[in-house]
N, C-alpha and C. Protein backbone atom coordinates (compact mmCIF):
# COMPACT_ATOMS: atom_id res chain seq x y z
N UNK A 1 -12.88 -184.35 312.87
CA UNK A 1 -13.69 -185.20 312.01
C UNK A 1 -14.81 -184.36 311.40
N UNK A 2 -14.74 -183.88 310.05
CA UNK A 2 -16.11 -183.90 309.25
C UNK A 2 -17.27 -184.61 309.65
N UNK A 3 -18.60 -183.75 310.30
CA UNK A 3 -19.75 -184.27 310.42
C UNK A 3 -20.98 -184.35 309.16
N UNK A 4 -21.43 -184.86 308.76
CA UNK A 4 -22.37 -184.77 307.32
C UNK A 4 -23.72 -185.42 307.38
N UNK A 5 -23.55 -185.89 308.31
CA UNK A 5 -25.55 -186.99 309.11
C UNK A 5 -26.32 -186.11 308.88
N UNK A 6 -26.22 -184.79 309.55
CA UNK A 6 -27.43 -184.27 309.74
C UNK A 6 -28.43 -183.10 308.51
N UNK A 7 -27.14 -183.27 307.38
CA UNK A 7 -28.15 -183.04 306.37
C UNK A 7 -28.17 -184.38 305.42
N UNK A 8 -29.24 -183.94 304.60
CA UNK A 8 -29.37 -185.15 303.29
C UNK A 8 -28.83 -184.98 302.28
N UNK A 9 -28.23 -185.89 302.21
CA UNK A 9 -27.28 -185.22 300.62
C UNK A 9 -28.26 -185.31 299.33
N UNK A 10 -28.01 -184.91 298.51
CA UNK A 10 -28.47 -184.45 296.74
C UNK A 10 -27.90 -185.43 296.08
N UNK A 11 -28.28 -186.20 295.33
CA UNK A 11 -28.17 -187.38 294.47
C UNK A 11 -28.07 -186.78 292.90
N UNK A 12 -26.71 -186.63 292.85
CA UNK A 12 -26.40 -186.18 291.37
C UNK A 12 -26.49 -187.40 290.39
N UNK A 13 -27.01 -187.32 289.32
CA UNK A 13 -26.93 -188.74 288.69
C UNK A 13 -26.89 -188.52 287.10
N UNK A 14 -27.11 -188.80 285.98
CA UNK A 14 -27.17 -188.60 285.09
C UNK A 14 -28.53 -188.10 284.17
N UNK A 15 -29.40 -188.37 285.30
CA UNK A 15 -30.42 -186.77 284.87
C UNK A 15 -30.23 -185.30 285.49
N UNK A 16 -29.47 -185.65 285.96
CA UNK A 16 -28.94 -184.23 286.60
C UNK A 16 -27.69 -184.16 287.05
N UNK A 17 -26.79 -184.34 286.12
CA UNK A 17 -25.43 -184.39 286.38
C UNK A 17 -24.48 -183.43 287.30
N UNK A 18 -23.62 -183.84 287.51
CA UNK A 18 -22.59 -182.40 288.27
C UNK A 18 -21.33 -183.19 288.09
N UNK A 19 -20.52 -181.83 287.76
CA UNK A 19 -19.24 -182.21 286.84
C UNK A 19 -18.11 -181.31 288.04
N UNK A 20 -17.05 -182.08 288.08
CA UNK A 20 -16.12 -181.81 289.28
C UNK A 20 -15.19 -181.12 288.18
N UNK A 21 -14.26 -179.67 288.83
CA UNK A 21 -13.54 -179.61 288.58
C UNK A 21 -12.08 -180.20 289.35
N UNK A 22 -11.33 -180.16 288.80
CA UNK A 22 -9.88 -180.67 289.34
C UNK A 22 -9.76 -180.34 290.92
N UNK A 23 -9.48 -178.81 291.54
CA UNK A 23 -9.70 -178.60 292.56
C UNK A 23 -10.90 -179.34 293.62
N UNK A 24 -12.07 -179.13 293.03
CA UNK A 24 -13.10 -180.09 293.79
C UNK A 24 -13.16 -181.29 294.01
N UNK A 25 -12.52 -182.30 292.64
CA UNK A 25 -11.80 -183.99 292.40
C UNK A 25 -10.89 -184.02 293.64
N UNK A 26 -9.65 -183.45 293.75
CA UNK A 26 -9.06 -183.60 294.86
C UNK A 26 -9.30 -183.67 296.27
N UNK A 27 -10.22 -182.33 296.40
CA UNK A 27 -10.70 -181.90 297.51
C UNK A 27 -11.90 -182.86 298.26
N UNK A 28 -12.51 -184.07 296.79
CA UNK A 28 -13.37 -184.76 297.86
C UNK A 28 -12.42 -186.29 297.79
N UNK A 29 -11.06 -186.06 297.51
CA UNK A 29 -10.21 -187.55 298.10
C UNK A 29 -9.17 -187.14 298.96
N UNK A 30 -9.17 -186.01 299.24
CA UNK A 30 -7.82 -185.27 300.23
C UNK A 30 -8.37 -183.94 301.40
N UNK A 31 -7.98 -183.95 302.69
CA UNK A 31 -8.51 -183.18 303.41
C UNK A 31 -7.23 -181.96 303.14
N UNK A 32 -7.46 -180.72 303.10
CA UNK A 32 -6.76 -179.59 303.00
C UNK A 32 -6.91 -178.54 303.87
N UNK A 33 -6.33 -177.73 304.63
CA UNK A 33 -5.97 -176.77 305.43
C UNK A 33 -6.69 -175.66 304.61
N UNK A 34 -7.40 -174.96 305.21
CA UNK A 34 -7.71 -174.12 304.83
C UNK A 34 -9.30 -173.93 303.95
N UNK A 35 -9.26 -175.43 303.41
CA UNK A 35 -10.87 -175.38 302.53
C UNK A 35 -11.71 -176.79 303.64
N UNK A 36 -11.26 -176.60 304.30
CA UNK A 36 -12.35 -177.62 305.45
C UNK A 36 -14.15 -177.21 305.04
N UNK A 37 -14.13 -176.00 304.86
CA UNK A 37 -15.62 -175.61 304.91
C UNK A 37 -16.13 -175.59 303.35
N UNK A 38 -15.19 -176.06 302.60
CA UNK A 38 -16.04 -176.29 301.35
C UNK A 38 -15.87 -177.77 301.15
N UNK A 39 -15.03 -178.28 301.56
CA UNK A 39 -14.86 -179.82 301.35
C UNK A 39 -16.11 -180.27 302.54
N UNK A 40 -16.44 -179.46 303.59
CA UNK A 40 -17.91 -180.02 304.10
C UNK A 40 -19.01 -179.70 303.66
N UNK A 41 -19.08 -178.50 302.28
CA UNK A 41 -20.22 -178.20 301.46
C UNK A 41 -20.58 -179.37 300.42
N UNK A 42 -18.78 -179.97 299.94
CA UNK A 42 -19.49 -180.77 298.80
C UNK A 42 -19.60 -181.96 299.30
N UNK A 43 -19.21 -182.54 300.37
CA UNK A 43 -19.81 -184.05 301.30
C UNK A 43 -21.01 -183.87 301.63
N UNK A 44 -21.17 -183.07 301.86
CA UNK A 44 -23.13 -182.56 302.44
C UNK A 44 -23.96 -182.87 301.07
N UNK A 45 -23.55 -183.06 300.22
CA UNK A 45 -24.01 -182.95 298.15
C UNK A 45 -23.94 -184.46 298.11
N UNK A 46 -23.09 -185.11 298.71
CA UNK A 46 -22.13 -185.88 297.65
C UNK A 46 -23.21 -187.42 298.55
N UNK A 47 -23.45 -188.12 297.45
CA UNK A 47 -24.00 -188.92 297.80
C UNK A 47 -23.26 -190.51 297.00
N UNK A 48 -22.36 -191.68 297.43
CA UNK A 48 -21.86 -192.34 296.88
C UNK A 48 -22.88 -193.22 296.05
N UNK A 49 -24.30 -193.35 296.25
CA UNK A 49 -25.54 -193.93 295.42
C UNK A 49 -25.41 -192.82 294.22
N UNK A 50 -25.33 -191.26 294.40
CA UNK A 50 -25.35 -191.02 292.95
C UNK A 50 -24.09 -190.73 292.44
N UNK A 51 -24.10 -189.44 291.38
CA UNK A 51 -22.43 -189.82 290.78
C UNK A 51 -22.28 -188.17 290.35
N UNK A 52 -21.05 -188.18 290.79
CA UNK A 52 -20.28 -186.93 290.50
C UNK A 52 -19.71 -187.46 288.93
N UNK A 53 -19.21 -186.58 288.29
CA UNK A 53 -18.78 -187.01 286.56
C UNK A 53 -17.31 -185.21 286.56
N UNK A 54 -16.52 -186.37 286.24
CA UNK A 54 -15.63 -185.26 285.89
C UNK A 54 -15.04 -185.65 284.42
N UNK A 55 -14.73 -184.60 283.79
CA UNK A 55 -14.12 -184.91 282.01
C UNK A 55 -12.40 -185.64 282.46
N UNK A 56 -12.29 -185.86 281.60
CA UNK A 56 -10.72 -186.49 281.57
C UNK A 56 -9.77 -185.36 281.40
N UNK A 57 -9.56 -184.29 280.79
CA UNK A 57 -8.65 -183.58 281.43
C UNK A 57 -8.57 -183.09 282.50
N UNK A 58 -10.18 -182.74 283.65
CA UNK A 58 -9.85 -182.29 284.88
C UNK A 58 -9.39 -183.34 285.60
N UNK A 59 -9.82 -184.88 285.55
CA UNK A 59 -9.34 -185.93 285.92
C UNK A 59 -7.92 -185.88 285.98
N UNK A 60 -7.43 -185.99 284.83
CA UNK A 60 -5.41 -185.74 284.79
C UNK A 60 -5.59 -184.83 285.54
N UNK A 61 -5.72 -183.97 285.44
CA UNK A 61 -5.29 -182.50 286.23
C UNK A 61 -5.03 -182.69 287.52
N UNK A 62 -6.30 -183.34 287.98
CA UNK A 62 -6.50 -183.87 289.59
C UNK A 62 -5.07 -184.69 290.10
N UNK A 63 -4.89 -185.83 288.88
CA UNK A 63 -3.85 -186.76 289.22
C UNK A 63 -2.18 -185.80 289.38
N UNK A 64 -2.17 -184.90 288.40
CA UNK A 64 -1.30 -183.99 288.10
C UNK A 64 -0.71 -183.44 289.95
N UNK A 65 -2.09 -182.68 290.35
CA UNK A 65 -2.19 -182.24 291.38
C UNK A 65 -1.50 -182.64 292.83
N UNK A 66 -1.98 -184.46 292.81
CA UNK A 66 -2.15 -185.40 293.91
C UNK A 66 -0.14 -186.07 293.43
N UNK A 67 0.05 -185.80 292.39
CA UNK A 67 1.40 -186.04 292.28
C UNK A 67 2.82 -185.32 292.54
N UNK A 68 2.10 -183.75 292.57
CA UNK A 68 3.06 -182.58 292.71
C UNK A 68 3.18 -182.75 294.51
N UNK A 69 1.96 -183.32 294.97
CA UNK A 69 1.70 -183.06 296.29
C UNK A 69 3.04 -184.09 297.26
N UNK A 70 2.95 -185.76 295.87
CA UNK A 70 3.28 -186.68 296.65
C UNK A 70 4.94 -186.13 296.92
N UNK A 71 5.51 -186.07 294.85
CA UNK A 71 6.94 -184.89 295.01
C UNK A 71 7.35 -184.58 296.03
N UNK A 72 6.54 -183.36 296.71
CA UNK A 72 6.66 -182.40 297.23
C UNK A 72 7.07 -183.25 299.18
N UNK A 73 6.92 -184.23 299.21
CA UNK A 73 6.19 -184.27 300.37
C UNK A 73 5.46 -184.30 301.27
N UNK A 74 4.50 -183.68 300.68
CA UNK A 74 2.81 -182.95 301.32
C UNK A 74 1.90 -184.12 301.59
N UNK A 75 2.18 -185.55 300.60
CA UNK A 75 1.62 -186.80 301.34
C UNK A 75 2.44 -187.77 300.78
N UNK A 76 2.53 -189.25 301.38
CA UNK A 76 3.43 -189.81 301.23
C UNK A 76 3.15 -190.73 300.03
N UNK A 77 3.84 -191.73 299.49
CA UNK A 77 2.81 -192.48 298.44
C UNK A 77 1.60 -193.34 298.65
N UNK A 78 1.35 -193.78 299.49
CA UNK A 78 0.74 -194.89 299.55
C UNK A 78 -0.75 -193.95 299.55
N UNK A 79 -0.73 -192.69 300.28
CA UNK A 79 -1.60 -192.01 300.63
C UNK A 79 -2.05 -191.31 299.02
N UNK A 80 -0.50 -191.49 298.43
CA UNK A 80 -1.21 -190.49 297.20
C UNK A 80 -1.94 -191.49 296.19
N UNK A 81 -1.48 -193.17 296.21
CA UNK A 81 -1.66 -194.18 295.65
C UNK A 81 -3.36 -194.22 295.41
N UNK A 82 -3.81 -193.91 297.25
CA UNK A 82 -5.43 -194.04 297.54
C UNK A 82 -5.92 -193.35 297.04
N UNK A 83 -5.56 -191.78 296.85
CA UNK A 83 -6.06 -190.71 296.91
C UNK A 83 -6.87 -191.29 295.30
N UNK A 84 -5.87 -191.77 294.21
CA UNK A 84 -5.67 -191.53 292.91
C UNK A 84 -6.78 -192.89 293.03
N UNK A 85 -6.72 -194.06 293.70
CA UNK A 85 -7.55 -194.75 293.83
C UNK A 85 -9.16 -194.59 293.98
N UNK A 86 -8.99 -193.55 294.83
CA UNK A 86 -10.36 -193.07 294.99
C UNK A 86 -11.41 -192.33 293.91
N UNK A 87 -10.29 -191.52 293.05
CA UNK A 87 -10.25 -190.07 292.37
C UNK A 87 -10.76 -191.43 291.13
N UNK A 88 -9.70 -192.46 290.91
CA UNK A 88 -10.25 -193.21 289.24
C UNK A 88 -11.73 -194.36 289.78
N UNK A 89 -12.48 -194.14 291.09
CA UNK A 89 -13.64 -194.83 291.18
C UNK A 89 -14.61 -194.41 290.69
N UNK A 90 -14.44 -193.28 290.25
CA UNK A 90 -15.38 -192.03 289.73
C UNK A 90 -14.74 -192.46 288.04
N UNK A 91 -14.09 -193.15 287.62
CA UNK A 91 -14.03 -193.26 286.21
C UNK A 91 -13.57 -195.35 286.14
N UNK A 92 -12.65 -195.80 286.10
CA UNK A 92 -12.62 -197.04 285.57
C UNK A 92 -11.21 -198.07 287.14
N UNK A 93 -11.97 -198.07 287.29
CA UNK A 93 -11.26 -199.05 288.97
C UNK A 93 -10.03 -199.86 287.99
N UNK A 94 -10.17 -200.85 287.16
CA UNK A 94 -9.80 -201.41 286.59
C UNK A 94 -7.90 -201.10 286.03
N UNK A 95 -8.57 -199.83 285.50
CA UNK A 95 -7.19 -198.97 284.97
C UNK A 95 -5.97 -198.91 285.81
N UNK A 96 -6.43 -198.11 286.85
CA UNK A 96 -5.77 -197.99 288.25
C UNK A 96 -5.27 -199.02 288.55
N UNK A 97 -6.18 -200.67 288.85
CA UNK A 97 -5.11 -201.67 289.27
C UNK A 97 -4.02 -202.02 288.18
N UNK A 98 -4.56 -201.82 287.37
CA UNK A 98 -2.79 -202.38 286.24
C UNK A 98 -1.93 -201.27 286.28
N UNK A 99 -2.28 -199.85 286.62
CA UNK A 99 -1.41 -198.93 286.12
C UNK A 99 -0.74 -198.93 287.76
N UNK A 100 -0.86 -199.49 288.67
CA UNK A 100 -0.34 -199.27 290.12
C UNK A 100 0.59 -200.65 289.96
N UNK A 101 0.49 -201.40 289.30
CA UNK A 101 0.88 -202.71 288.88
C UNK A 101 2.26 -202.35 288.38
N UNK A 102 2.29 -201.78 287.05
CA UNK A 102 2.87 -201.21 286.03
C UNK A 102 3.61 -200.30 286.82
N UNK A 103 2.82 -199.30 287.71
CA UNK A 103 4.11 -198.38 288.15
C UNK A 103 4.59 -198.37 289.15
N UNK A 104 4.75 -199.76 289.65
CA UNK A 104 5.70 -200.76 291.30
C UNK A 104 6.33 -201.56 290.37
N UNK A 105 6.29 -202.39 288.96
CA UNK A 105 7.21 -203.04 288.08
C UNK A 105 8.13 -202.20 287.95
N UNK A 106 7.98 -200.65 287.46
CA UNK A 106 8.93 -199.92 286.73
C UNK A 106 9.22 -198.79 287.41
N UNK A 107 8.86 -198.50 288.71
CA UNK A 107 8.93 -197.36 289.39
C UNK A 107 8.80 -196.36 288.69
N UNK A 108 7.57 -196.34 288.00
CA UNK A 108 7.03 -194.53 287.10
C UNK A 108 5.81 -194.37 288.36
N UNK A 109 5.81 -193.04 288.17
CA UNK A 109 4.30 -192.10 288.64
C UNK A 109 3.26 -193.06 288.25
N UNK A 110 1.89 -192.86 289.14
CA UNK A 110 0.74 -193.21 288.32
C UNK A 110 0.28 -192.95 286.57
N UNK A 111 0.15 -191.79 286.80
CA UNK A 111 0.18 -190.79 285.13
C UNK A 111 1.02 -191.30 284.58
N UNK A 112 2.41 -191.90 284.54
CA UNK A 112 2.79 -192.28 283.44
C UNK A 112 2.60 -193.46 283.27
N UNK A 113 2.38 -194.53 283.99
CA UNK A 113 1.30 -196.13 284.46
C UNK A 113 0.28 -196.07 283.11
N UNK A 114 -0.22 -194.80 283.49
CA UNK A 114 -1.78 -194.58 282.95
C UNK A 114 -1.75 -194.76 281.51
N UNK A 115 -0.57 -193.80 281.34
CA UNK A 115 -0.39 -193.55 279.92
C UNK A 115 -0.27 -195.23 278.95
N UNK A 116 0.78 -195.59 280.07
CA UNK A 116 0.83 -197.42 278.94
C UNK A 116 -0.08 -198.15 279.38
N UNK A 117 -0.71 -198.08 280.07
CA UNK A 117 -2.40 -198.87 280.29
C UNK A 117 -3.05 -198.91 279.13
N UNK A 118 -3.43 -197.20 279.03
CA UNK A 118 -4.42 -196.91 278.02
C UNK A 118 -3.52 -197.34 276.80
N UNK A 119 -2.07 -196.62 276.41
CA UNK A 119 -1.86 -197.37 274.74
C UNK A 119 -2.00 -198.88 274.75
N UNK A 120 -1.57 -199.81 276.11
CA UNK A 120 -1.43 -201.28 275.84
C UNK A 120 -2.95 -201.85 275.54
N UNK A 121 -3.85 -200.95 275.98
CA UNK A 121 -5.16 -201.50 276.65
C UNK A 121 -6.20 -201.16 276.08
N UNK A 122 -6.24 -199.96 275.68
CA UNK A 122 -7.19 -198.45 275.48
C UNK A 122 -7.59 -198.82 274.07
N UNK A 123 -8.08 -197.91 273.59
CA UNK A 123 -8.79 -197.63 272.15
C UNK A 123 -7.57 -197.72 270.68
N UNK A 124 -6.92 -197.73 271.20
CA UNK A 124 -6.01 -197.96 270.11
C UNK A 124 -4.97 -198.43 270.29
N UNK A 125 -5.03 -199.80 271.29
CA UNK A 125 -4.43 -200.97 271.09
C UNK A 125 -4.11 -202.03 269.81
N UNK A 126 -5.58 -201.97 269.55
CA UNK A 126 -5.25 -203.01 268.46
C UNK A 126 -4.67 -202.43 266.84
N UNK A 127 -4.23 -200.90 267.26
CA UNK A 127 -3.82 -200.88 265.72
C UNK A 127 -2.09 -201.15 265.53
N UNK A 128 -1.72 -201.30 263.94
CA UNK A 128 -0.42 -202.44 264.01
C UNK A 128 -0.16 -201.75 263.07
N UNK A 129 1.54 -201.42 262.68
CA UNK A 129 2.31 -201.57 261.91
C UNK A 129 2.34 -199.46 262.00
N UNK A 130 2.48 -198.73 260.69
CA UNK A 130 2.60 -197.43 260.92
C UNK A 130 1.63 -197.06 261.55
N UNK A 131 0.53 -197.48 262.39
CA UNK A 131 -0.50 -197.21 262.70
C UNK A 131 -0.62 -197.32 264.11
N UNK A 132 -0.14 -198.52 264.47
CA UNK A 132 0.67 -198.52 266.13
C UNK A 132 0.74 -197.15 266.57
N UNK A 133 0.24 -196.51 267.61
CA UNK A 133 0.41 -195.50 268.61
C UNK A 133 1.88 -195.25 268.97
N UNK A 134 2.01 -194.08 268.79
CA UNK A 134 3.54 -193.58 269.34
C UNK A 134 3.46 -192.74 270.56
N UNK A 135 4.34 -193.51 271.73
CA UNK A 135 4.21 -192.32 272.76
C UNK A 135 5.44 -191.68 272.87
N UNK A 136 5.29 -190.45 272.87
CA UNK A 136 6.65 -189.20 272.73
C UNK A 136 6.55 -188.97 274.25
N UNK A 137 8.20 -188.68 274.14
CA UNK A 137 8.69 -188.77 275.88
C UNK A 137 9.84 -188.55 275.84
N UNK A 138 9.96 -187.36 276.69
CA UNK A 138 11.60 -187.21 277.31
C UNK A 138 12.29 -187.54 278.61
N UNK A 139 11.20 -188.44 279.16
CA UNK A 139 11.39 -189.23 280.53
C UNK A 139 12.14 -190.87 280.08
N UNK A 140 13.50 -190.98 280.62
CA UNK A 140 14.02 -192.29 280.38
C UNK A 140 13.01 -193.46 280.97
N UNK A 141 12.82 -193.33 282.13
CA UNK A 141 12.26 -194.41 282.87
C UNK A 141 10.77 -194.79 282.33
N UNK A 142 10.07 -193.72 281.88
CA UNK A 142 8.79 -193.83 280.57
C UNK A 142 9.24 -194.48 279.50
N UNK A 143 9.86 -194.02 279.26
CA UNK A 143 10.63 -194.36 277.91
C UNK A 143 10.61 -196.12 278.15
N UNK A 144 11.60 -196.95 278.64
CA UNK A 144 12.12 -197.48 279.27
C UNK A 144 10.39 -198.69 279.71
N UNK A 145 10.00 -198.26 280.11
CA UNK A 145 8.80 -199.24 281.08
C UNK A 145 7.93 -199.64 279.55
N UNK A 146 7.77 -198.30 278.70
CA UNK A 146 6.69 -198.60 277.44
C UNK A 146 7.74 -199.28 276.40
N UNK A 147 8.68 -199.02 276.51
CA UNK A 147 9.48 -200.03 275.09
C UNK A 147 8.96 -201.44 276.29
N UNK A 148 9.70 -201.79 277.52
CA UNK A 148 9.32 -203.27 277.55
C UNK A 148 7.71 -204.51 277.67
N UNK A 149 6.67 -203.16 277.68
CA UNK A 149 5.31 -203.46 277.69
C UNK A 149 4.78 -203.68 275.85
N UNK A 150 6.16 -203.07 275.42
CA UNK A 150 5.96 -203.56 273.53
C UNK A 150 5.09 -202.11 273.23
N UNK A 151 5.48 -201.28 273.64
CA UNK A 151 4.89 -200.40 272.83
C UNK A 151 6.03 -199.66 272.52
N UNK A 152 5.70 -198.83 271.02
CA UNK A 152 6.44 -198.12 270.65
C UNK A 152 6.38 -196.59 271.02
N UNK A 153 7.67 -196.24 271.20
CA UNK A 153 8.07 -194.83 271.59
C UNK A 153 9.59 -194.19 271.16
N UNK A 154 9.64 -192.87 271.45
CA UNK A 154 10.30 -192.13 271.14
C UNK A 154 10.53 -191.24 272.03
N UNK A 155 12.09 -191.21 272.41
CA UNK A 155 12.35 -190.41 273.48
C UNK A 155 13.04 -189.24 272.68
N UNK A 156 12.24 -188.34 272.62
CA UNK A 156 12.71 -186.91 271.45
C UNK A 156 13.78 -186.49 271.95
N UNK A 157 14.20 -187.04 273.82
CA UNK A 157 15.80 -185.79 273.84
C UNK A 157 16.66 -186.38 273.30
N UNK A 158 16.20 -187.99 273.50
CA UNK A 158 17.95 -188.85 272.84
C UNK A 158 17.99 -189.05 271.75
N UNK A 159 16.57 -189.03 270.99
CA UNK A 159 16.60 -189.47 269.60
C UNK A 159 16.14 -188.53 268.47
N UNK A 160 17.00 -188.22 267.18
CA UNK A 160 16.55 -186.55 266.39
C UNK A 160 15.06 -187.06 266.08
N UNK A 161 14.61 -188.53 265.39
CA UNK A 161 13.48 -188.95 264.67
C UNK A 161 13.01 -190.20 264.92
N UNK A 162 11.33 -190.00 265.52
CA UNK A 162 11.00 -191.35 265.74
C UNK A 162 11.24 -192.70 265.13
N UNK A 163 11.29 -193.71 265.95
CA UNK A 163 11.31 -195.35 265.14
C UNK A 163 10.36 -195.24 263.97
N UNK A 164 11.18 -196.08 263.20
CA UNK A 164 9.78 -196.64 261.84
C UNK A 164 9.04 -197.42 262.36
N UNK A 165 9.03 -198.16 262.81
CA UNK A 165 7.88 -199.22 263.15
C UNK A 165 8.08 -199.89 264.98
């Protein structure tokens, strides 16, 4: 068990931000062999009153990471489910429950959940007609989950040229 009582942690917040990279994102939702002593440097920091801030590509990255892991074996899903749970509390809780929703309907990865969250949901939901968001994909089962959520896509291996509309 990680001990962390006996120092005070540092309250990162948005006057004084601190920005996680991918490796560090993981490392404070997953215990790892070998970095025990830095994953007890940044719990000793890490204070859940203030806020760690990571950009959205190290974010994917992280998820990227926690997915190669689940693949692999290295943790099982439910564990990688939390991990990713934990990892999107640090950005939008919300997302996560529809995209864990979305990807037990259709059996996709989180990341690809994510992906039709954000087109069904995200910033450019409401645009219509040639303007509608296209998601490109050579994954059937992606493919497949976003045509029946009504979004449009294009699976470039089966098809030479995207849908018109």
């Amino acid at each position: 068990m990680i001990q962390t009582a006996s120092v005070q942690p540092r309250v990162f917040n948005s006057s004084r931000p601190a920005f996680l990279d991918a490796c560090a994102a993981v490392m404070l939702v997953l215990e790892e062999r070998g970095l025990e002593h830095a994953r007890v440097n940044l719990l000793k920091c890490f204070n859940p009153a203030g806020s760690f801030f990571i950009t959205s590509f190290c974010f994917f990255e992280a998820l990227g990471v926690l997915k190669r892991k689940m693949l692999k074996r290295q943790i099982v899903y439910d564990h990688y489910v939390k991990c990713c749970y934990m990892l999107l509390n640090y950005r939008q809780t919300n997302r996560l429950r529809r995209a864990k929703t979305l990807g037990e309907k259709y059996s996709v990865d989180l990341s690809d959940a994510l992906q039709i969250v954000d087109l069904a949901h995200g910033e450019f939901s409401h645009y219509v007609q040639d303007s509608k968001p296209l998601l490109i994909t050579v994954d059937g089962d992606l493919e497949k989950a976003a045509r029946t959520e009504g979004l449009r896509v294009w699976n470039c291996k089966d098809a030479k040229t995207p849908p018109e509309q």
